[in-house]
PDB file of N, CA and C in Angstrom:
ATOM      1  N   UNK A   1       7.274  10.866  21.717  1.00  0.00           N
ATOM      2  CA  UNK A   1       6.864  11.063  20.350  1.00  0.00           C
ATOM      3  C   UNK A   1       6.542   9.707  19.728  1.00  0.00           C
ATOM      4  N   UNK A   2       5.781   9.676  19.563  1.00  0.00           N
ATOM      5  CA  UNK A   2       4.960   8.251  18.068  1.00  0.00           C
ATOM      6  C   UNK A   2       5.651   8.687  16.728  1.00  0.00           C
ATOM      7  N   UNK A   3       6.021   7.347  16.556  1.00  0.00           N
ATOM      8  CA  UNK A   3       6.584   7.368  14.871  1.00  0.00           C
ATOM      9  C   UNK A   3       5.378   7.080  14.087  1.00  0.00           C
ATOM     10  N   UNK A   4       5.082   7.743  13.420  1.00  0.00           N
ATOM     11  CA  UNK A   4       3.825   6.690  12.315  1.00  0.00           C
ATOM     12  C   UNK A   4       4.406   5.812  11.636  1.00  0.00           C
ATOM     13  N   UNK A   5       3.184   4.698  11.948  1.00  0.00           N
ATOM     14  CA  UNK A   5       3.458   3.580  11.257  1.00  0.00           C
ATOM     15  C   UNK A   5       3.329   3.239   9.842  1.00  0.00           C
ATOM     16  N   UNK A   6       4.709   2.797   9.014  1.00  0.00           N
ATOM     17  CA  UNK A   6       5.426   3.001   7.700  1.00  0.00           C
ATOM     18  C   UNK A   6       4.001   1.920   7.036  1.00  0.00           C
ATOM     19  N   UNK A   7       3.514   2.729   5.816  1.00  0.00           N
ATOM     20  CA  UNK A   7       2.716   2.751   4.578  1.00  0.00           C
ATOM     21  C   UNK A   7       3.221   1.329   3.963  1.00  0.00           C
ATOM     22  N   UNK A   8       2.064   0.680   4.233  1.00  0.00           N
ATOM     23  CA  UNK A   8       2.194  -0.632   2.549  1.00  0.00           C
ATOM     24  C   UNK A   8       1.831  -0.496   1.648  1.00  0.00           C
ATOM     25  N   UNK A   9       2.724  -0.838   0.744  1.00  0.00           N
ATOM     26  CA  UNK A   9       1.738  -0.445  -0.540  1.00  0.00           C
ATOM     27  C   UNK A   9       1.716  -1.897  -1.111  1.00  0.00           C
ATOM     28  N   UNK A  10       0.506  -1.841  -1.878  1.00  0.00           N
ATOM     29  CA  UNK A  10      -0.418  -3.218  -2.469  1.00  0.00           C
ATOM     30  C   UNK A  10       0.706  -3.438  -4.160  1.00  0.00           C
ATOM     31  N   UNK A  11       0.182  -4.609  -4.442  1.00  0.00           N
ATOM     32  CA  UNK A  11       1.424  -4.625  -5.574  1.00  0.00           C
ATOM     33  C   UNK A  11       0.881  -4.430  -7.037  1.00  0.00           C
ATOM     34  N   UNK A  12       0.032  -3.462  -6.869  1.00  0.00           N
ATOM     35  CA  UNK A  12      -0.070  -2.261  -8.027  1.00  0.00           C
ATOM     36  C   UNK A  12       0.333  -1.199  -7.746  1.00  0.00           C
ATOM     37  N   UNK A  13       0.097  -0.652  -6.629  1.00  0.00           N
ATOM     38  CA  UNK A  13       1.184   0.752  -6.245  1.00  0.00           C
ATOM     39  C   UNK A  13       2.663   0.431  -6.806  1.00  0.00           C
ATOM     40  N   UNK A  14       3.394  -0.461  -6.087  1.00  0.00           N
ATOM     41  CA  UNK A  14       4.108  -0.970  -6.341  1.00  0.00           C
ATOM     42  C   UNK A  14       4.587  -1.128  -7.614  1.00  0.00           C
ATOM     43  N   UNK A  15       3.835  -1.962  -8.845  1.00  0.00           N
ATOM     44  CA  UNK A  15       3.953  -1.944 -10.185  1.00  0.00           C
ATOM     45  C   UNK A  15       4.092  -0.115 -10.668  1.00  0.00           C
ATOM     46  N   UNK A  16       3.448   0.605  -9.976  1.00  0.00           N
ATOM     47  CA  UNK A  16       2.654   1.324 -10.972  1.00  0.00           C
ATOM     48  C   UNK A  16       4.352   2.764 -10.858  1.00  0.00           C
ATOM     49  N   UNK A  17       4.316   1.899  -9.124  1.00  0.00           N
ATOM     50  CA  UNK A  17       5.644   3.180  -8.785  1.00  0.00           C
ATOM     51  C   UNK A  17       7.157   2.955  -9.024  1.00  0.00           C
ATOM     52  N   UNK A  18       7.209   1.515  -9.767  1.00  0.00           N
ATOM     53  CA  UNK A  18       8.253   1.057 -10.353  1.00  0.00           C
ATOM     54  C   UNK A  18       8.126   1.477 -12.125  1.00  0.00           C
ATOM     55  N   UNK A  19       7.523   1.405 -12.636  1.00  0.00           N
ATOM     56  CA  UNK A  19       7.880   1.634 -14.108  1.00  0.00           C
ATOM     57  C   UNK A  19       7.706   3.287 -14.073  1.00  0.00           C
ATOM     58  N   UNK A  20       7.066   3.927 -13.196  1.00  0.00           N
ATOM     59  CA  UNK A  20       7.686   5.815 -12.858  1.00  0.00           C
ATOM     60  C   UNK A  20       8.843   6.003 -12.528  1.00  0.00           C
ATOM     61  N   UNK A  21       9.318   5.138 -11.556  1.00  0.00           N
ATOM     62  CA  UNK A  21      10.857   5.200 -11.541  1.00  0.00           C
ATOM     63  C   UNK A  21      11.405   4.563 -12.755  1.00  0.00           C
ATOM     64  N   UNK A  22      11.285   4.062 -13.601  1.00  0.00           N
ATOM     65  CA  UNK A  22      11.947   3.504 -14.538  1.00  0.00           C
ATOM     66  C   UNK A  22      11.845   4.701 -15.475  1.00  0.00           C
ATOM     67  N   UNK A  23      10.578   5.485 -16.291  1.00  0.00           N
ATOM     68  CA  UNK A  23      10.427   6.532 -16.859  1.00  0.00           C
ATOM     69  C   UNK A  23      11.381   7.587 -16.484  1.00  0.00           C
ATOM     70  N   UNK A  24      11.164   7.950 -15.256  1.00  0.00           N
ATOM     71  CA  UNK A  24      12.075   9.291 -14.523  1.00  0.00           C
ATOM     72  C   UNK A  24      13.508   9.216 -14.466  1.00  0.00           C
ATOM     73  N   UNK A  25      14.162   7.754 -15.379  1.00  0.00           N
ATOM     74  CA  UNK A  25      15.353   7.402 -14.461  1.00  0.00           C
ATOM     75  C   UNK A  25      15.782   7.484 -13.340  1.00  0.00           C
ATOM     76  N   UNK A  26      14.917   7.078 -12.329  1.00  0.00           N
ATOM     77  CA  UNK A  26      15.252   7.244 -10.729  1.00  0.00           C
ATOM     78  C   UNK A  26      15.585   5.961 -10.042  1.00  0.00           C
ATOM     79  N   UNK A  27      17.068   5.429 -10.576  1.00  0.00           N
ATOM     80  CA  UNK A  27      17.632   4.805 -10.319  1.00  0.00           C
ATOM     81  C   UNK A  27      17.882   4.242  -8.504  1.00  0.00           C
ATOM     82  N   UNK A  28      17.598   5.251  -7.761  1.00  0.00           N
ATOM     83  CA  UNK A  28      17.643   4.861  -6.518  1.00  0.00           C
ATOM     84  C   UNK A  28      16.173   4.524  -6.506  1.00  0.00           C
ATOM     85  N   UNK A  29      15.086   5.288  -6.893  1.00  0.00           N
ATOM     86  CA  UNK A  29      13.885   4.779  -6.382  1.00  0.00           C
ATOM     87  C   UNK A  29      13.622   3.257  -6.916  1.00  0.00           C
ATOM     88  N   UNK A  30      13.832   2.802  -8.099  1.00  0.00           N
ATOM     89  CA  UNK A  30      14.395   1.418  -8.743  1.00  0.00           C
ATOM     90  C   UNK A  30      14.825   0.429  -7.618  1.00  0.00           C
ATOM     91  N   UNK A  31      15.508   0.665  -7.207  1.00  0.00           N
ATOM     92  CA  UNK A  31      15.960   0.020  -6.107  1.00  0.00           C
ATOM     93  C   UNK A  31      15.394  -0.499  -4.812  1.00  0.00           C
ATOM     94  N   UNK A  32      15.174   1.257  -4.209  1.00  0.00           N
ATOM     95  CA  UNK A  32      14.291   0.792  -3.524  1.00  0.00           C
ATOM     96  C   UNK A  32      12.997   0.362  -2.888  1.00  0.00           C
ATOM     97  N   UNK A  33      12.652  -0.236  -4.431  1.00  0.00           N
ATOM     98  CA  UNK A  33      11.227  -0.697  -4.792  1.00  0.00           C
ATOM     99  C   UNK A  33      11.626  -2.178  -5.340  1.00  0.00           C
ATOM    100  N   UNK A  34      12.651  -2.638  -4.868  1.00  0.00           N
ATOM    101  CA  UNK A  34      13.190  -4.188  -5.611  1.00  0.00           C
ATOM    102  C   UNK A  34      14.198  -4.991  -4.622  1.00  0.00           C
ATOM    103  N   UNK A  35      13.580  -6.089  -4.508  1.00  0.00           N
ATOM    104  CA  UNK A  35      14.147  -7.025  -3.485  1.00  0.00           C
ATOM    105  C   UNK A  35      16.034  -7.104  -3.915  1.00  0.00           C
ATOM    106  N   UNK A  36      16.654  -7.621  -3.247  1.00  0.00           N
ATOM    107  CA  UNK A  36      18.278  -7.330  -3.453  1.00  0.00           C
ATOM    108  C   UNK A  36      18.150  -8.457  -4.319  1.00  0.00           C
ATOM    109  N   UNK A  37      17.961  -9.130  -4.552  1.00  0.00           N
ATOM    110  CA  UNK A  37      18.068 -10.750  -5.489  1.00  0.00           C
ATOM    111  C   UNK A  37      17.449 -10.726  -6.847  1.00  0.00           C
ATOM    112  N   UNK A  38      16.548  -9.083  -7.298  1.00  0.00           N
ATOM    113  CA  UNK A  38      15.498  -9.044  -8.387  1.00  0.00           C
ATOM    114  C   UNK A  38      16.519  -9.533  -9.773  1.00  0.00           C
ATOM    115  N   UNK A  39      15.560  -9.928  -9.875  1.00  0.00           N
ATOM    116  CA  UNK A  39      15.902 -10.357 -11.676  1.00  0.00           C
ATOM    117  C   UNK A  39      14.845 -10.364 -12.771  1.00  0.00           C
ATOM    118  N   UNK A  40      15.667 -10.049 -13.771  1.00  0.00           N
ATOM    119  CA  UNK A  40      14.655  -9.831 -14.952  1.00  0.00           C
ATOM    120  C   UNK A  40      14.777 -10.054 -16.298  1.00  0.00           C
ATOM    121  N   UNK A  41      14.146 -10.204 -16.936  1.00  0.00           N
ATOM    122  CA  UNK A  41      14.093 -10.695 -18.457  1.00  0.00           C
ATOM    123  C   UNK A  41      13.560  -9.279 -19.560  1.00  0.00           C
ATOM    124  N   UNK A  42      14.098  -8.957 -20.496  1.00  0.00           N
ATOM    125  CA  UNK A  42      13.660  -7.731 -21.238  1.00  0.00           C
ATOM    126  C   UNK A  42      13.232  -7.803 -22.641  1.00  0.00           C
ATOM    127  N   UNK A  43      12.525  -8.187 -22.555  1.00  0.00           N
ATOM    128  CA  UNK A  43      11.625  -9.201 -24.197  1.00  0.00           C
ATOM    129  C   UNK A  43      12.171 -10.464 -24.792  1.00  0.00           C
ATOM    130  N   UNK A  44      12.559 -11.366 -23.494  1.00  0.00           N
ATOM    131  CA  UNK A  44      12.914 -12.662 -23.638  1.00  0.00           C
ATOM    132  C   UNK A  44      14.412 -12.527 -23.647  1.00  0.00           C
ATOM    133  N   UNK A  45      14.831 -11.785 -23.256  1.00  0.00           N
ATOM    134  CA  UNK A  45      16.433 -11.927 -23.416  1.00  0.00           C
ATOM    135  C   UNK A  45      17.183 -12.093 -22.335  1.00  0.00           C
ATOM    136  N   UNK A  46      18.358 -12.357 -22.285  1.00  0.00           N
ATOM    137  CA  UNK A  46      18.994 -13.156 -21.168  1.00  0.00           C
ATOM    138  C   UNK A  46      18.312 -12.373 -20.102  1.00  0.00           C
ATOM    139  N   UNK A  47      18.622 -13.298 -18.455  1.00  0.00           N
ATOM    140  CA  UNK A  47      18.240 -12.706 -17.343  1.00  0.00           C
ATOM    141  C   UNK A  47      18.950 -11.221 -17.150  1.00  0.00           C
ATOM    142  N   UNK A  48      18.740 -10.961 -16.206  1.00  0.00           N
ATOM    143  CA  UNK A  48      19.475  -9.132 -15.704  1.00  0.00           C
ATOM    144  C   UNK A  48      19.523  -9.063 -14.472  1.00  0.00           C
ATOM    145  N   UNK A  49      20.404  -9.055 -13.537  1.00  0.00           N
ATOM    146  CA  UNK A  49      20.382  -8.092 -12.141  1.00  0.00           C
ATOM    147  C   UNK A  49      19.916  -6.745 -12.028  1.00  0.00           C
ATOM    148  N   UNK A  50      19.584  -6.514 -10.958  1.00  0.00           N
ATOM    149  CA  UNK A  50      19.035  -4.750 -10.984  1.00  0.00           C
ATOM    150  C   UNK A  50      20.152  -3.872 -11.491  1.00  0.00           C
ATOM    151  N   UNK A  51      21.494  -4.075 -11.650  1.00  0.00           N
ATOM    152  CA  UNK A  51      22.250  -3.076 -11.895  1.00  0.00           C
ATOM    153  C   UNK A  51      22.192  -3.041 -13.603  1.00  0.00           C
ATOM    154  N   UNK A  52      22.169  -4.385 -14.113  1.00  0.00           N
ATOM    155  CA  UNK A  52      22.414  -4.559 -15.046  1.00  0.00           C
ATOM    156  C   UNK A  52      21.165  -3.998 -16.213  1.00  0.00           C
ATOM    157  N   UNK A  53      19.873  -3.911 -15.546  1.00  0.00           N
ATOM    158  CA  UNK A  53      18.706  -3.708 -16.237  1.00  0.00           C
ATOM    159  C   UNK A  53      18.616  -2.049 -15.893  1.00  0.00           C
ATOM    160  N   UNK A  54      19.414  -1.398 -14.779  1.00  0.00           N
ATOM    161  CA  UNK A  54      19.404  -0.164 -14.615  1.00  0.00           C
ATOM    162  C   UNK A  54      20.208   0.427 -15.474  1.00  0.00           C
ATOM    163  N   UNK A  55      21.236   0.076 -15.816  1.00  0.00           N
ATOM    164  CA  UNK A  55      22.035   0.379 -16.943  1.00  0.00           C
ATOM    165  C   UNK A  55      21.323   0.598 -18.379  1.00  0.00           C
ATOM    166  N   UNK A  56      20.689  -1.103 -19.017  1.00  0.00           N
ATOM    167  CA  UNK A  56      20.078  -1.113 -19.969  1.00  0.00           C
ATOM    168  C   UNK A  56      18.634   0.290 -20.036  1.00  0.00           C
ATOM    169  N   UNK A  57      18.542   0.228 -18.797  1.00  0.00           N
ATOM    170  CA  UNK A  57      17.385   1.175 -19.128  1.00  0.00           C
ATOM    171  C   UNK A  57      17.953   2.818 -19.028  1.00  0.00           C
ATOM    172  N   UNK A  58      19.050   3.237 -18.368  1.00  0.00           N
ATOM    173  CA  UNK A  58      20.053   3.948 -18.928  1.00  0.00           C
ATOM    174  C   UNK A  58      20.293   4.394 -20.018  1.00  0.00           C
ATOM    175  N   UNK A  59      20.589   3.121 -21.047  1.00  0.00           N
ATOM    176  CA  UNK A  59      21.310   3.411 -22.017  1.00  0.00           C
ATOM    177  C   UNK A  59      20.228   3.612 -22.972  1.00  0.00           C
ATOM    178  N   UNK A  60      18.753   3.311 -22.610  1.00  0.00           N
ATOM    179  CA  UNK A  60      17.377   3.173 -23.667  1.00  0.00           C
ATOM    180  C   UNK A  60      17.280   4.743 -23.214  1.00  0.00           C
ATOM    181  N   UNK A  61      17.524   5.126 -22.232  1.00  0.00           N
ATOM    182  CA  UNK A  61      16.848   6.659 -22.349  1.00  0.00           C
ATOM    183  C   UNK A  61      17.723   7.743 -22.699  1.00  0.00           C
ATOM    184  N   UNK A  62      19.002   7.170 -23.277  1.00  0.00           N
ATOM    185  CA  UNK A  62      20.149   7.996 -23.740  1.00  0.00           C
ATOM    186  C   UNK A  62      19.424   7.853 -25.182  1.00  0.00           C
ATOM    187  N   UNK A  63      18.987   6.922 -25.842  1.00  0.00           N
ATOM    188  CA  UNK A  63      18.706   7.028 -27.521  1.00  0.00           C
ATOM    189  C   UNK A  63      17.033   7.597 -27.643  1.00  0.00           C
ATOM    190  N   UNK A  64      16.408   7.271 -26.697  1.00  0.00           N
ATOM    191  CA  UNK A  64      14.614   7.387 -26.688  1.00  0.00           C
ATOM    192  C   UNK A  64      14.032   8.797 -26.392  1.00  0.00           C
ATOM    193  N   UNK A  65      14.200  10.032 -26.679  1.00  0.00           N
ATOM    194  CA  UNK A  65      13.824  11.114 -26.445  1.00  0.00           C
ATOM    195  C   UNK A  65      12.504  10.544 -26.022  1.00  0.00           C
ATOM    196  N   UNK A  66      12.171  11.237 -24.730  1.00  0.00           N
ATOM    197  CA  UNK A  66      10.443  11.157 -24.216  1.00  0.00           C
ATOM    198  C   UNK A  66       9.739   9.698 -23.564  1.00  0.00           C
ATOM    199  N   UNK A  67      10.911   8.879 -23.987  1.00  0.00           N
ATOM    200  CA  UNK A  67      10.840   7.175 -23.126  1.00  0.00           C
ATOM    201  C   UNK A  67       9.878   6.905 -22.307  1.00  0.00           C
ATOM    202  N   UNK A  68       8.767   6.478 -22.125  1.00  0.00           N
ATOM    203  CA  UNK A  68       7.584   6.123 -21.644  1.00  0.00           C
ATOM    204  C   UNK A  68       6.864   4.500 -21.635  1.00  0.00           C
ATOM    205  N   UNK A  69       6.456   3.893 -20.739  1.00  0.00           N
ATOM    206  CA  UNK A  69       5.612   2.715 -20.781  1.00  0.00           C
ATOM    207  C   UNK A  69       3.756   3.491 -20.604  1.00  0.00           C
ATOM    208  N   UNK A  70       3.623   2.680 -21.871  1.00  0.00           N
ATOM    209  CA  UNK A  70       2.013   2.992 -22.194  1.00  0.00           C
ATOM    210  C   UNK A  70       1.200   1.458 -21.334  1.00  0.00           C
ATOM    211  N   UNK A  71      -0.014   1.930 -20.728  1.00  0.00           N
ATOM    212  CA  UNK A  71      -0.319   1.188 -19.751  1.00  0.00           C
ATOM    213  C   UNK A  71       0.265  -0.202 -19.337  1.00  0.00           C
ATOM    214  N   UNK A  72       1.150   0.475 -18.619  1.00  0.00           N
ATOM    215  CA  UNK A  72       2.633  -0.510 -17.976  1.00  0.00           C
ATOM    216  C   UNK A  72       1.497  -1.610 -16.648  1.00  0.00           C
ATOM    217  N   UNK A  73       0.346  -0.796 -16.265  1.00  0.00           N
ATOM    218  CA  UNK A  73       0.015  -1.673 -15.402  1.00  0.00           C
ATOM    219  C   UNK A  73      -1.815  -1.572 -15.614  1.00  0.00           C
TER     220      UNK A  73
END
């Protein structure tokens, strides 16, 4: 049996399939669309680890009924 050979995606797929996981809260897909070391900044504010920005974005879709990025990419 042949395995097919695993899909690259270009880094707009990429962009485009990270802020869907961010919308959907799909915290695992978040992940595994982000290097183990990612870090991030959230309108200039301190840095963030992935857990820490998964949380924040957590806690934005606990207050944001309908939470969406308008052309995120």
């Amino acid at each position: 049996m042949r395995l097919k050979e695993e899909e690259v995606m270009n880094n707009t797929e990429i962009a485009k399939a990270l802020f869907a996981a961010f919308e959907n809260g799909d915290a695992d897909g978040v992940r595994g669309l982000c290097a183990a070391d990612f870090g991030a900044r959230q309108n200039g504010g301190p840095p963030m680890d992935l857990e820490t920005l998964l949380a924040f974005s957590a806690s934005v879709h606990r207050v944001v009924d309908g939470f969406h990025y308008a052309d995120a990419v």
